[in-house]
Protein backbone atom coordinates (compact mmCIF):
# COMPACT_ATOMS: atom_id res chain seq x y z
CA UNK A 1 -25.75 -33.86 -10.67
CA UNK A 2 -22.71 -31.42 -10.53
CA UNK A 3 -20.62 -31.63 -7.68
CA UNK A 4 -16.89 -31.01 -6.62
CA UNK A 5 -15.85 -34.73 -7.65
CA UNK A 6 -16.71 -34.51 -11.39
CA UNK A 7 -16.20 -31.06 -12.19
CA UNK A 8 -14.90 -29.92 -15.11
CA UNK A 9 -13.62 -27.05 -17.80
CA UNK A 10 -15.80 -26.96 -20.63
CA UNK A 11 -14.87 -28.68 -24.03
CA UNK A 12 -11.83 -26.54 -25.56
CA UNK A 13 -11.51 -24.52 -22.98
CA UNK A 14 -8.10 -25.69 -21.49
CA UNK A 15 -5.42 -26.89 -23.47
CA UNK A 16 -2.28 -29.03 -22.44
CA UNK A 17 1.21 -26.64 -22.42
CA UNK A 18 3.69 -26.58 -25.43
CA UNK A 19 6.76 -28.92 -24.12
CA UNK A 20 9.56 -28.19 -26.22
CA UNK A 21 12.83 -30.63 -26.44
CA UNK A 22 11.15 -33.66 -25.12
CA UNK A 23 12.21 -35.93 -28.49
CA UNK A 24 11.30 -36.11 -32.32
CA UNK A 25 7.97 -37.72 -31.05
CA UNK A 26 6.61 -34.93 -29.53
CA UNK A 27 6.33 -32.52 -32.79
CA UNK A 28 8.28 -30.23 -30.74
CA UNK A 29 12.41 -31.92 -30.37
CA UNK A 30 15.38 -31.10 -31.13
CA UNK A 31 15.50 -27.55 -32.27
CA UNK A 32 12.44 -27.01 -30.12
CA UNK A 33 10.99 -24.47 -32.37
CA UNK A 34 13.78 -22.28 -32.62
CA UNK A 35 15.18 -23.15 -36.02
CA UNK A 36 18.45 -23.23 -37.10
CA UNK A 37 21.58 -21.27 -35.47
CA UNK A 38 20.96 -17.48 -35.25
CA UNK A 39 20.37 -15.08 -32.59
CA UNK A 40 17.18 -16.14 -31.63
CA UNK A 41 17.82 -19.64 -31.12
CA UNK A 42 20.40 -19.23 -28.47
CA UNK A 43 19.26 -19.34 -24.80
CA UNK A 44 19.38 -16.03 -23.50
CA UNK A 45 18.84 -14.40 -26.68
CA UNK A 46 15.34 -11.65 -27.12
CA UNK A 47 15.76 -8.17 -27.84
CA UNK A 48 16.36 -5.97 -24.95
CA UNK A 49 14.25 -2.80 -23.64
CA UNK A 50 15.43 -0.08 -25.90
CA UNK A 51 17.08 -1.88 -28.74
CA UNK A 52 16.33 -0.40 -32.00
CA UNK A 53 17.88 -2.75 -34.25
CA UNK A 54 21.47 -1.23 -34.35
CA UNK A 55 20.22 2.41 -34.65
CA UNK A 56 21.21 4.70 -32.28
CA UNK A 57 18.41 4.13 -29.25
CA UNK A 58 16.24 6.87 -27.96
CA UNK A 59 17.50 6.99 -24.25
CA UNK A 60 21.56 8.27 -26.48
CA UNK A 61 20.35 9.97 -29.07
CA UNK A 62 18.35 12.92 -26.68
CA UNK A 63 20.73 15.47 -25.18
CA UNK A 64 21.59 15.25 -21.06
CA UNK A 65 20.31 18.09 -19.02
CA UNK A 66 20.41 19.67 -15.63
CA UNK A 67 22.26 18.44 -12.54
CA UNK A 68 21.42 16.68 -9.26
CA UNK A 69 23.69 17.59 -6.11
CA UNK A 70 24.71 14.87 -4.19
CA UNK A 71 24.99 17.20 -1.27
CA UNK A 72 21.74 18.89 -0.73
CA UNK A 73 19.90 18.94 2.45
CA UNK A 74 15.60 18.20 2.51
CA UNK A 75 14.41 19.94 4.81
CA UNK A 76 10.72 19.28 6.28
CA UNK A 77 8.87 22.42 5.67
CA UNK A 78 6.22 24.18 8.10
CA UNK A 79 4.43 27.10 7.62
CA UNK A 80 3.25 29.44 10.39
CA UNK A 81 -0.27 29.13 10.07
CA UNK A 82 0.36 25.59 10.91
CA UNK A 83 2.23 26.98 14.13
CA UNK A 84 -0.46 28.77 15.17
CA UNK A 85 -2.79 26.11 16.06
CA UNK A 86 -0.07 25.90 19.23
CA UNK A 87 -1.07 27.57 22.97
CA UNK A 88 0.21 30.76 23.39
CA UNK A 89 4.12 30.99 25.28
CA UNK A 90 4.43 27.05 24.51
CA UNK A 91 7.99 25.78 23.49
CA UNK A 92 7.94 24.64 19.89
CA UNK A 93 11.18 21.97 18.41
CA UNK A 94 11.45 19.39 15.61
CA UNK A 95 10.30 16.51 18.05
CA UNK A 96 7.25 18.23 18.86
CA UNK A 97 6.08 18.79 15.63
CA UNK A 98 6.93 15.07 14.37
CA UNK A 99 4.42 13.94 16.82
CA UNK A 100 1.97 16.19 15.78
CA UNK A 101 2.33 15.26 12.59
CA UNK A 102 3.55 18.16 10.99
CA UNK A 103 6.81 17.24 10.01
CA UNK A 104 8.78 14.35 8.78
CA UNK A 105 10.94 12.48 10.98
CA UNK A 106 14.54 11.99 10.36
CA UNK A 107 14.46 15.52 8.51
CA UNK A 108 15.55 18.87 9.44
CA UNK A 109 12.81 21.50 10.24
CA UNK A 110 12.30 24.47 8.18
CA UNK A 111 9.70 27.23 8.98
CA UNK A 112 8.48 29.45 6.15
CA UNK A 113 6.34 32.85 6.22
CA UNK A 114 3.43 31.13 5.19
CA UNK A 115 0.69 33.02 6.69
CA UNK A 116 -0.04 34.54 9.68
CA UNK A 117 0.93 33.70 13.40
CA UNK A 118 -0.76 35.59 16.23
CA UNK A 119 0.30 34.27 19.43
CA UNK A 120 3.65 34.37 21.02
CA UNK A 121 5.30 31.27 20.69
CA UNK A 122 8.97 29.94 21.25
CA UNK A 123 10.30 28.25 18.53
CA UNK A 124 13.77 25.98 18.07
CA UNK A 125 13.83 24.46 15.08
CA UNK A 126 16.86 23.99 12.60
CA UNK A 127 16.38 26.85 10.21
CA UNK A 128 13.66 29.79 10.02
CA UNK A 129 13.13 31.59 7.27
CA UNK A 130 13.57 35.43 7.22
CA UNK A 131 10.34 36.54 6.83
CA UNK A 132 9.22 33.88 9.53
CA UNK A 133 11.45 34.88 11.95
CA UNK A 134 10.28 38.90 11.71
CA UNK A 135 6.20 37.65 11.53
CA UNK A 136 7.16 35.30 15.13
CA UNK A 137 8.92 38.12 16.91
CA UNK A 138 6.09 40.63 15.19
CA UNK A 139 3.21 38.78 17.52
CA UNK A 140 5.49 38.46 20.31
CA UNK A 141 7.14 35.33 20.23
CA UNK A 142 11.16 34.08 19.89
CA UNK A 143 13.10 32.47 17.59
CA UNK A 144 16.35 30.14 19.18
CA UNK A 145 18.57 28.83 16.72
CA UNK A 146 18.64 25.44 17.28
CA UNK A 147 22.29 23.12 16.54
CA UNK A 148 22.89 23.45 12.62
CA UNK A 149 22.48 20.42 10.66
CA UNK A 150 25.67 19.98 8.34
């Protein structure tokens, strides 16, 4: 009868690791498999990610493009048919519409003239698009420029 106390892998399934440098007894000693001098039998030694054997690698031989600014700001963008799911005459700011999930905290608010807004709302928020701004005061509402960010 099987039981926890005499079980077992079957026949050939495991095997025993390799252990290398453990004396000429072992099959495996002194060199440890690595052969003689050269590259590959120094500790430390295996070709790194990219190296093509001398030749120029991939990652220097293609051409550098474009340009990141350091300075840019991200914004956390809102559009106004997200702002109209708000009451009508309620006060609208960043904080707000973190907690309503809206936008992302930590990041400057940005509202954009996407779609359509038809109640009259107050809104402070770090920047406001154009377009956005004419659409809010369109259906009423009022846009208050709120501190600028950088």
């Amino acid at each position: 009868m099987i039981n926890l106390g005499n079980l077992s892998p079957n026949k050939g399934a495991s095997r025993q690791r390799k252990r290398l440098g453990r004396g000429p007894g072992s099959g495996h000693g002194k060199t440890a498999g690595r052969g003689h001098k050269g590259f590959k039998s120094r500790s430390g030694s295996g070709i790194k990610p990219g190296f093509e054997g001398g030749q120029m690698p991939l990652q220097r031989r293609l051409p550098k493009r474009g340009f990141t600014n350091i300075n840019t700001i991200k914004f956390s963008i809102v559009s106004l048919s997200q702002l109209d799911s708000f009451e009508a005459g309620s006060e609208i700011n960043g904080s707000l519409l973190v907690e309503k999930g809206m936008a992302d905290k930590g990041l400057p608010v940005k509202i954009l003239a996407n779609g359509e807004i038809t109640k009259a709302v107050t809104v402070s928020v770090d920047k406001v698009s154009a377009g956005a701004k004419s659409k809010i005061e369109a259906a009423g509402g009022k846009v208050v420029e709120a501190a600028k960010s950088k």
